[in-house]
C-alpha atoms as a PDB file:
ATOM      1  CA  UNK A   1      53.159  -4.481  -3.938  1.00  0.00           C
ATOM      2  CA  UNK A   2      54.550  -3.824  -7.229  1.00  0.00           C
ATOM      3  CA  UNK A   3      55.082  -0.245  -8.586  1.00  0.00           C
ATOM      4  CA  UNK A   4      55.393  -0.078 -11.993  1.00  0.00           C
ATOM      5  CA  UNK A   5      56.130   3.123 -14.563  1.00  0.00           C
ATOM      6  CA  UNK A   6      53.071   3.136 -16.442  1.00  0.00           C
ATOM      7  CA  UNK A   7      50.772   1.999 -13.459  1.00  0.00           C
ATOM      8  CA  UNK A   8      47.559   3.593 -13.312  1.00  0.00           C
ATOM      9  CA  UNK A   9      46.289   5.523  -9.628  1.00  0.00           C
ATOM     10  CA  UNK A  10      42.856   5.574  -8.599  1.00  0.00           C
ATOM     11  CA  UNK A  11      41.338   7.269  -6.023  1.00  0.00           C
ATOM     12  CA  UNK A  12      39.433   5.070  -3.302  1.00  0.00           C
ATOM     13  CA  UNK A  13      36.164   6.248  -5.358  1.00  0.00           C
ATOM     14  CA  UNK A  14      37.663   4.918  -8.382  1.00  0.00           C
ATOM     15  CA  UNK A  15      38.289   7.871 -10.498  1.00  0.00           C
ATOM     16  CA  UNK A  16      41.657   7.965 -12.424  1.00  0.00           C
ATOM     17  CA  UNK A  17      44.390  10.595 -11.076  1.00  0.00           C
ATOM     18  CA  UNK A  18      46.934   9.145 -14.001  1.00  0.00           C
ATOM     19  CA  UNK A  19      49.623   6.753 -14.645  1.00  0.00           C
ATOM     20  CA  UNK A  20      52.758   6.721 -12.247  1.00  0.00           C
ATOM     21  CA  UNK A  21      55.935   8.314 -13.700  1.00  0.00           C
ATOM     22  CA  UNK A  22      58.650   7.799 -11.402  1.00  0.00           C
ATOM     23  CA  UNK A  23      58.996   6.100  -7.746  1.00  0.00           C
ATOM     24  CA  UNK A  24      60.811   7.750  -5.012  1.00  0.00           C
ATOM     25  CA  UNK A  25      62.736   6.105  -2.928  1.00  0.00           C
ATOM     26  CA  UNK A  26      64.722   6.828   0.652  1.00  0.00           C
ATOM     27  CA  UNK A  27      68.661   6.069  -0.206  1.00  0.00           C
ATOM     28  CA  UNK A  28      69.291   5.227   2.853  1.00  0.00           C
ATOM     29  CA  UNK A  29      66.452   2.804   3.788  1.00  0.00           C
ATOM     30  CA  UNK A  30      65.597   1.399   0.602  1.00  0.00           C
ATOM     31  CA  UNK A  31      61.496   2.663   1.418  1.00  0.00           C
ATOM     32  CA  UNK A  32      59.723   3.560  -1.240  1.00  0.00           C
ATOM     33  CA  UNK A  33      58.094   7.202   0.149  1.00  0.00           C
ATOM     34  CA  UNK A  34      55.962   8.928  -2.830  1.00  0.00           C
ATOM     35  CA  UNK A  35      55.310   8.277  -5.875  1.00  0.00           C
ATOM     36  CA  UNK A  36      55.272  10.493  -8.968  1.00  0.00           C
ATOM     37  CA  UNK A  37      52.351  10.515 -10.604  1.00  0.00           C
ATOM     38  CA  UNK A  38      51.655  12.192 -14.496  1.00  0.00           C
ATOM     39  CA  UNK A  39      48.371  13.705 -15.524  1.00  0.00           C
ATOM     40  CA  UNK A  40      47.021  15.209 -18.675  1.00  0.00           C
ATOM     41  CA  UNK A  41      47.503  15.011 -21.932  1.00  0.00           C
ATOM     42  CA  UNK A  42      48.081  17.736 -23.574  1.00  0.00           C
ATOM     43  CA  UNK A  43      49.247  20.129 -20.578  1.00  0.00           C
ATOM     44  CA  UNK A  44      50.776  17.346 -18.644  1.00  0.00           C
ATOM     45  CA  UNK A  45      51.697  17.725 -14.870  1.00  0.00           C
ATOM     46  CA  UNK A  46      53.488  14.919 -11.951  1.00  0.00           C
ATOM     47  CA  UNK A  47      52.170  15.406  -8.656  1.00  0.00           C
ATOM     48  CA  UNK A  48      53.913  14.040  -5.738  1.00  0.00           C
ATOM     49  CA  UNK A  49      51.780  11.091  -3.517  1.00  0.00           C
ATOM     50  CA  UNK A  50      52.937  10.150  -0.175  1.00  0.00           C
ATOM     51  CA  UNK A  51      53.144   6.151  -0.342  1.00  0.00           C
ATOM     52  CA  UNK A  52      51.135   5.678   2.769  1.00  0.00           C
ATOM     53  CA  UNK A  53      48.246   7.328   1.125  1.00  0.00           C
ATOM     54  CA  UNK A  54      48.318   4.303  -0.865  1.00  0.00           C
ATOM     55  CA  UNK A  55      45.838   1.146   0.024  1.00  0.00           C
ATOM     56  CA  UNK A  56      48.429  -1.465  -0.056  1.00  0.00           C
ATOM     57  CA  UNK A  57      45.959  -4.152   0.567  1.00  0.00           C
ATOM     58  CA  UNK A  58      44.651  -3.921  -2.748  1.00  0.00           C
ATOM     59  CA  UNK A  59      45.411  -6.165  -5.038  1.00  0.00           C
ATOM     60  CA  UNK A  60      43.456  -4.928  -8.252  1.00  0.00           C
ATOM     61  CA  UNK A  61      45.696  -1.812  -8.767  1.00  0.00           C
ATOM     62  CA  UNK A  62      46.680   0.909  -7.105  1.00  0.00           C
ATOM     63  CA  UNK A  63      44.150   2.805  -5.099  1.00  0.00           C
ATOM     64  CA  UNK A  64      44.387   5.537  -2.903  1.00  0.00           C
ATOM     65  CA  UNK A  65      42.812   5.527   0.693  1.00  0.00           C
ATOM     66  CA  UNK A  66      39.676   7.790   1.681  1.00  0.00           C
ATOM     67  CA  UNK A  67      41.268  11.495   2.243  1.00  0.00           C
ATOM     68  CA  UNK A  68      40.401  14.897   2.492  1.00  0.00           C
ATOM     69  CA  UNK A  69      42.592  15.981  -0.224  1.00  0.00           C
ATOM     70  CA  UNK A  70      42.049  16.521  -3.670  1.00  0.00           C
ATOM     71  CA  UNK A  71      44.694  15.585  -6.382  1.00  0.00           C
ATOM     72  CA  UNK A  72      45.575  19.442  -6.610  1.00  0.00           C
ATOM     73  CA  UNK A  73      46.747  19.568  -3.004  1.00  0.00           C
ATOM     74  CA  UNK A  74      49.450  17.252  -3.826  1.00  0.00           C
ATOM     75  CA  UNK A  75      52.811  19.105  -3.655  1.00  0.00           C
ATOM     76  CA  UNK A  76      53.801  19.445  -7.814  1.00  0.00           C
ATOM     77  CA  UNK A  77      56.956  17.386  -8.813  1.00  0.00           C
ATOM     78  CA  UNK A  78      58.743  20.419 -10.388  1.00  0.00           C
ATOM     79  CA  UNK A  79      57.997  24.177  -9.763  1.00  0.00           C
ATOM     80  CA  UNK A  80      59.872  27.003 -12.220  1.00  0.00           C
ATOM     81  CA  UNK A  81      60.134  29.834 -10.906  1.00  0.00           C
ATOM     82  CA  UNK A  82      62.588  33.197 -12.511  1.00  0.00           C
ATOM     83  CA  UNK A  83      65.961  34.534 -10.523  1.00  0.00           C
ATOM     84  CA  UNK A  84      67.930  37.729 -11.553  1.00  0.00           C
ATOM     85  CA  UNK A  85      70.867  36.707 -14.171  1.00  0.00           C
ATOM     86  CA  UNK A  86      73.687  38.217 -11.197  1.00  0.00           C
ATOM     87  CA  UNK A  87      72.076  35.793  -8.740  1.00  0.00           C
ATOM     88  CA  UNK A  88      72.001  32.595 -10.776  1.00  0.00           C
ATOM     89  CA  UNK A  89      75.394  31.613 -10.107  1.00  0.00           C
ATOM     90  CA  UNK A  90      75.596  32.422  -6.482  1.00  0.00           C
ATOM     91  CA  UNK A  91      75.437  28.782  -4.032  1.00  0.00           C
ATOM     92  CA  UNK A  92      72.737  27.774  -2.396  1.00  0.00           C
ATOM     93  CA  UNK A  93      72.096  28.917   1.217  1.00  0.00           C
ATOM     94  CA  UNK A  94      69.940  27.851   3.746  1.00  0.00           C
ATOM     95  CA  UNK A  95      68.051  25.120   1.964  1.00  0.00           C
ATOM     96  CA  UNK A  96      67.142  21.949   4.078  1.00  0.00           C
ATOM     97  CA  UNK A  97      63.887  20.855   3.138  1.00  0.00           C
ATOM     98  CA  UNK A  98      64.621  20.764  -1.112  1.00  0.00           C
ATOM     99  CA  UNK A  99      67.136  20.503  -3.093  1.00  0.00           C
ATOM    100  CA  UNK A 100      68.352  20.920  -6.976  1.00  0.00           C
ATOM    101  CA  UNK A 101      67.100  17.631  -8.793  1.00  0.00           C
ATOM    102  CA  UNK A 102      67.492  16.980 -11.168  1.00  0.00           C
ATOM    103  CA  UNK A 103      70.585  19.627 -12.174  1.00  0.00           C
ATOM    104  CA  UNK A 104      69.696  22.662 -13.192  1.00  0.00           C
ATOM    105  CA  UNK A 105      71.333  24.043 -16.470  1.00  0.00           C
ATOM    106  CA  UNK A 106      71.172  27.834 -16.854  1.00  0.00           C
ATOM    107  CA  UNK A 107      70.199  29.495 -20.071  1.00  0.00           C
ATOM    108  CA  UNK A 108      69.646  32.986 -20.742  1.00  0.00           C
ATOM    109  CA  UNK A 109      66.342  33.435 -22.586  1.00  0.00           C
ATOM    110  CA  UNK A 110      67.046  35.379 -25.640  1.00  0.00           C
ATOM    111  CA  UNK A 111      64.933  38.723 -26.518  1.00  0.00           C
ATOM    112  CA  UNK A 112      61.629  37.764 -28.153  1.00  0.00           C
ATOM    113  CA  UNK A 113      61.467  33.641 -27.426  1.00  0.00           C
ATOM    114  CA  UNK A 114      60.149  34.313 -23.911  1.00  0.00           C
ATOM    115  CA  UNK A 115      57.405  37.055 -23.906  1.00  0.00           C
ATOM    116  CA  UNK A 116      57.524  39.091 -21.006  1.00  0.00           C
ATOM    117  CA  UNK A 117      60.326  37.620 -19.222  1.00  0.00           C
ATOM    118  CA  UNK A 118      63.409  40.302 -18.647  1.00  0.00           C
ATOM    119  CA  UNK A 119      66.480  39.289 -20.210  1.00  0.00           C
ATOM    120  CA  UNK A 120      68.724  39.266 -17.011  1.00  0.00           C
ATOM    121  CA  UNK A 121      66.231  36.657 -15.989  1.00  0.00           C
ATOM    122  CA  UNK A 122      67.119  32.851 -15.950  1.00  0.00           C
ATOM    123  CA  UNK A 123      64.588  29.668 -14.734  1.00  0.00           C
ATOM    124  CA  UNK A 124      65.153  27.852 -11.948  1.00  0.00           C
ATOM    125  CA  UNK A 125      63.998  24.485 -11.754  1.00  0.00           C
ATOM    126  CA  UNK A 126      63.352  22.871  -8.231  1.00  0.00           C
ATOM    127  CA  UNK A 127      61.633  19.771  -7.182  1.00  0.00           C
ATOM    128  CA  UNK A 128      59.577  18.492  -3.771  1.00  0.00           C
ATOM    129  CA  UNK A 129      61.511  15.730  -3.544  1.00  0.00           C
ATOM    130  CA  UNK A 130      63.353  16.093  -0.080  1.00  0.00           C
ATOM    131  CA  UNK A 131      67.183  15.351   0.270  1.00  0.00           C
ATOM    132  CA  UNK A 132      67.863  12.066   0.917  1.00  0.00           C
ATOM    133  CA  UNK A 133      65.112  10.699  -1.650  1.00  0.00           C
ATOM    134  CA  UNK A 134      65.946   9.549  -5.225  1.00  0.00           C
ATOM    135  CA  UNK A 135      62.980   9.891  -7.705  1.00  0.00           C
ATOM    136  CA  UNK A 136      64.044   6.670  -9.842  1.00  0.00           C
ATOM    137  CA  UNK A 137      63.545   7.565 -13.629  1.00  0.00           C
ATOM    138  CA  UNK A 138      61.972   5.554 -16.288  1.00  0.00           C
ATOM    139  CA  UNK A 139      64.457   2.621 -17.747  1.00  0.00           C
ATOM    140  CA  UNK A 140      67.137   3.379 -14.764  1.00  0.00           C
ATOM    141  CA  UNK A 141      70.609   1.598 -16.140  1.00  0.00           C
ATOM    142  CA  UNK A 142      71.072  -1.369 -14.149  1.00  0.00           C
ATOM    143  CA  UNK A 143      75.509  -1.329 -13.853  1.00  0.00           C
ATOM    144  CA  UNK A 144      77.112  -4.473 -12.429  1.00  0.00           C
ATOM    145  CA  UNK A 145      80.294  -4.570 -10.268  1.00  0.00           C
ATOM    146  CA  UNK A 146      82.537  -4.820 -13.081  1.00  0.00           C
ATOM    147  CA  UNK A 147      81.134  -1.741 -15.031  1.00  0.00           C
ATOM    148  CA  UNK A 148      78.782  -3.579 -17.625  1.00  0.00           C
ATOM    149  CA  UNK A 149      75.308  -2.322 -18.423  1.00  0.00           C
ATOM    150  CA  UNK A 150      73.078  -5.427 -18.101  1.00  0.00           C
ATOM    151  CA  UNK A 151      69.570  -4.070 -18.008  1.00  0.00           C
ATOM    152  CA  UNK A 152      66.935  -1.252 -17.243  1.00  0.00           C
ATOM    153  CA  UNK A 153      64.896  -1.007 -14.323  1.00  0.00           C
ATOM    154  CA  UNK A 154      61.035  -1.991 -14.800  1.00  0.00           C
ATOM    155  CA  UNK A 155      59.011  -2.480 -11.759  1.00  0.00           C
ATOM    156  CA  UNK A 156      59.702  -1.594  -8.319  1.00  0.00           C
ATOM    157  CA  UNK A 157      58.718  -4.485  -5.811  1.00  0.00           C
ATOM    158  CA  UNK A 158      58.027  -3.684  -2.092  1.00  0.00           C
ATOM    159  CA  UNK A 159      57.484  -5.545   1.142  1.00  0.00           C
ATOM    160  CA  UNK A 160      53.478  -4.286   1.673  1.00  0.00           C
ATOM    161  CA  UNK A 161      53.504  -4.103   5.357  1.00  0.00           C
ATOM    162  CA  UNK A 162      56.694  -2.003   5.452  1.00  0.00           C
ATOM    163  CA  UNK A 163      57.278  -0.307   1.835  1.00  0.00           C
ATOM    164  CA  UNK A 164      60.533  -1.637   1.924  1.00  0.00           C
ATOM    165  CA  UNK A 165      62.003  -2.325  -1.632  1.00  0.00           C
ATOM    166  CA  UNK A 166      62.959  -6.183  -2.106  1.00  0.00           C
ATOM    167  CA  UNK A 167      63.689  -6.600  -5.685  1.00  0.00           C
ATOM    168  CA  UNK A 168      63.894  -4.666  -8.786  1.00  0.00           C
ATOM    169  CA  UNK A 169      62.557  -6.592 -11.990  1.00  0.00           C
ATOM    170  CA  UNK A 170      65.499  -5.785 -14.478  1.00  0.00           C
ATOM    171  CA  UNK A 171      64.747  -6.201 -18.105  1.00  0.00           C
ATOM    172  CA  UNK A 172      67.445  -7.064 -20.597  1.00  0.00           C
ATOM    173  CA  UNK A 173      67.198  -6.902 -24.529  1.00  0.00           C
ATOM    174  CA  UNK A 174      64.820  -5.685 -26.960  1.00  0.00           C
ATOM    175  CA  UNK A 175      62.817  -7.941 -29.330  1.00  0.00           C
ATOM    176  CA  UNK A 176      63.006 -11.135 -27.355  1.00  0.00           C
ATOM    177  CA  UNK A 177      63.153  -9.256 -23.409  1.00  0.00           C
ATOM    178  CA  UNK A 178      64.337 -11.361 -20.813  1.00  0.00           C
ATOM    179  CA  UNK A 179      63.598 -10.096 -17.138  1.00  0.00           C
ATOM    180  CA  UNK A 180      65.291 -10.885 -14.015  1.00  0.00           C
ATOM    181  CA  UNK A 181      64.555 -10.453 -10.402  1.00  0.00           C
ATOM    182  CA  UNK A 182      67.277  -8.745  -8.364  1.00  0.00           C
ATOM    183  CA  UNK A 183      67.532  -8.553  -4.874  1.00  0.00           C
ATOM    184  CA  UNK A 184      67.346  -5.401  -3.225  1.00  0.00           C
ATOM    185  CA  UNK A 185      70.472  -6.382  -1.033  1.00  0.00           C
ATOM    186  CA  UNK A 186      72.679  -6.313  -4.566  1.00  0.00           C
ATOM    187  CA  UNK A 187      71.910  -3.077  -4.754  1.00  0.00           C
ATOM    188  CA  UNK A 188      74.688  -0.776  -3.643  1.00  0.00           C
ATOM    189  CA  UNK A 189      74.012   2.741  -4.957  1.00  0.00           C
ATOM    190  CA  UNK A 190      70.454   4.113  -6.603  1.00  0.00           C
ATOM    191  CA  UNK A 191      70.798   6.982  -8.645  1.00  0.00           C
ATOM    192  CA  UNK A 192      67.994   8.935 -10.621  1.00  0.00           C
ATOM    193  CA  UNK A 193      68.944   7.429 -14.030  1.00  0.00           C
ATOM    194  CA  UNK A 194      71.410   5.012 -12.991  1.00  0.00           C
ATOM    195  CA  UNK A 195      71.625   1.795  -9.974  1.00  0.00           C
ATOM    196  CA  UNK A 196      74.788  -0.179  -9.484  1.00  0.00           C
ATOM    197  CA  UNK A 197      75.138  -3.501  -8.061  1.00  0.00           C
ATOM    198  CA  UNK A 198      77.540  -5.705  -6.000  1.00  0.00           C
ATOM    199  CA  UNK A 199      77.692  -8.352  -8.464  1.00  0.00           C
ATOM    200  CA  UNK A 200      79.066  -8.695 -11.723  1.00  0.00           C
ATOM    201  CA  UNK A 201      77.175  -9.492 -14.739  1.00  0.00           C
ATOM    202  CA  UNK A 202      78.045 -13.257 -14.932  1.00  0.00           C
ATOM    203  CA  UNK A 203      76.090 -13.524 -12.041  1.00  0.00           C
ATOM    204  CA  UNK A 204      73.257 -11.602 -12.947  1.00  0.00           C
ATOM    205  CA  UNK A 205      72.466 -13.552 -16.007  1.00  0.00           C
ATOM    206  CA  UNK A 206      72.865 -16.735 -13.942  1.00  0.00           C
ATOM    207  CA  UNK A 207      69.361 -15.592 -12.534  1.00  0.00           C
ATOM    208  CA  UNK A 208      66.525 -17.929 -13.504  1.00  0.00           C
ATOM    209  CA  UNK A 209      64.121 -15.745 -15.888  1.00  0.00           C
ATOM    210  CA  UNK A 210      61.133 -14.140 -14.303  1.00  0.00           C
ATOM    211  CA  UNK A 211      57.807 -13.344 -15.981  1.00  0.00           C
ATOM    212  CA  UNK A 212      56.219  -9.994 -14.620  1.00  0.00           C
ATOM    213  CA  UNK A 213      53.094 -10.279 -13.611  1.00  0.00           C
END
């Protein structure tokens, strides 16, 4: 199964939930678990999918299977929410299910751009994604072993039986793109924006050029 940013979700009726924005995967495992999906246009919003709601069999897209649950039920990807100015610097206790991601930056709204917010109020910006999990961004740097930038992450490929991520198609350049397939065993950190591999970059461009499908 490929996942790729951009990919449109259907549900197993065949109406259109959106496009997916990012794909979340466990750093430990290398599973892909949820995916991100983006809906809207104006007012958009990412709701969080479980990958096992996913019917992997398919091969014309990506469909959901038959549930009970609407698209709103999905957990939201990001929830704001407003903590007292005195409290916004004070660590974290007692969270185990979420945490910060990504990092938060603290601003003080200033008198008049925020209607009706108290000015010894700050936002707080949390996610659903549980700790352990890495949301991968859109165009995640691809950093060989010796430090060099060789590419940004394009499609997600997984093993459909067990979700498992086998390769990452990497693309490299901008007019004239060349892509490569990496295997998921190069990989040795993921990262939201960024994943680093084993190998240095003479090695990746020895890859023979692949053509996404």
């Amino acid at each position: 199964m490929n996942f790729v940013k951009g990919a449109e979700v259907f549900t197993a009726t065949g109406e259109k939930i959106g496009t997916i924005s990012r794909i979340v995967i466990d750093a430990k495992t290398r599973d892909v678990t949820d995916l991100v999906v983006e809906r809207g246009a104006l007012f958009k919003d990412e709701k969080v999918i479980p990958v096992g709601l996913v019917d992997l069999e398919n091969e014309d897209g990506i469909m959901l299977r038959q549930t009970n649950q609407s698209v709103d039920d999905f957990l939201d990807y990001e929830t704001t929410h407003y903590v007292p100015l005195d409290q916004a610097g004070v660590p974290y206790e007692n969270i185990d299910t979420y945490y910060w991601y990504p990092p938060t930056n603290f601003q003080t709204p200033t008198a008049g751009i925020l209607p009706g917010i108290p000015p010894d109020y700050v936002p707080q910006t949390e996610t659903s994604i549980p700790e352990g999990r890495i949301a991968i961004s859109e165009g995640a740097q691809v950093i060989s072993a010796d430090d060099k930038h060789i590419g940004n992450v394009e499609q997600v490929i997984t093993n459909s039986e067990t979700n498992n991520v086998t390769h990452f198609v990497v693309g490299k350049g901008f007019l004239l793109k060349e892509h490569k397939l990496v295997p998921a065993h190069w990989v040795t950190t993921v990262e939201e924006d960024k994943i680093y591999l084993s190998v240095e970059a003479r090695l990746f461009d020895r890859l023979p050029d692949y053509q996404p499908q």
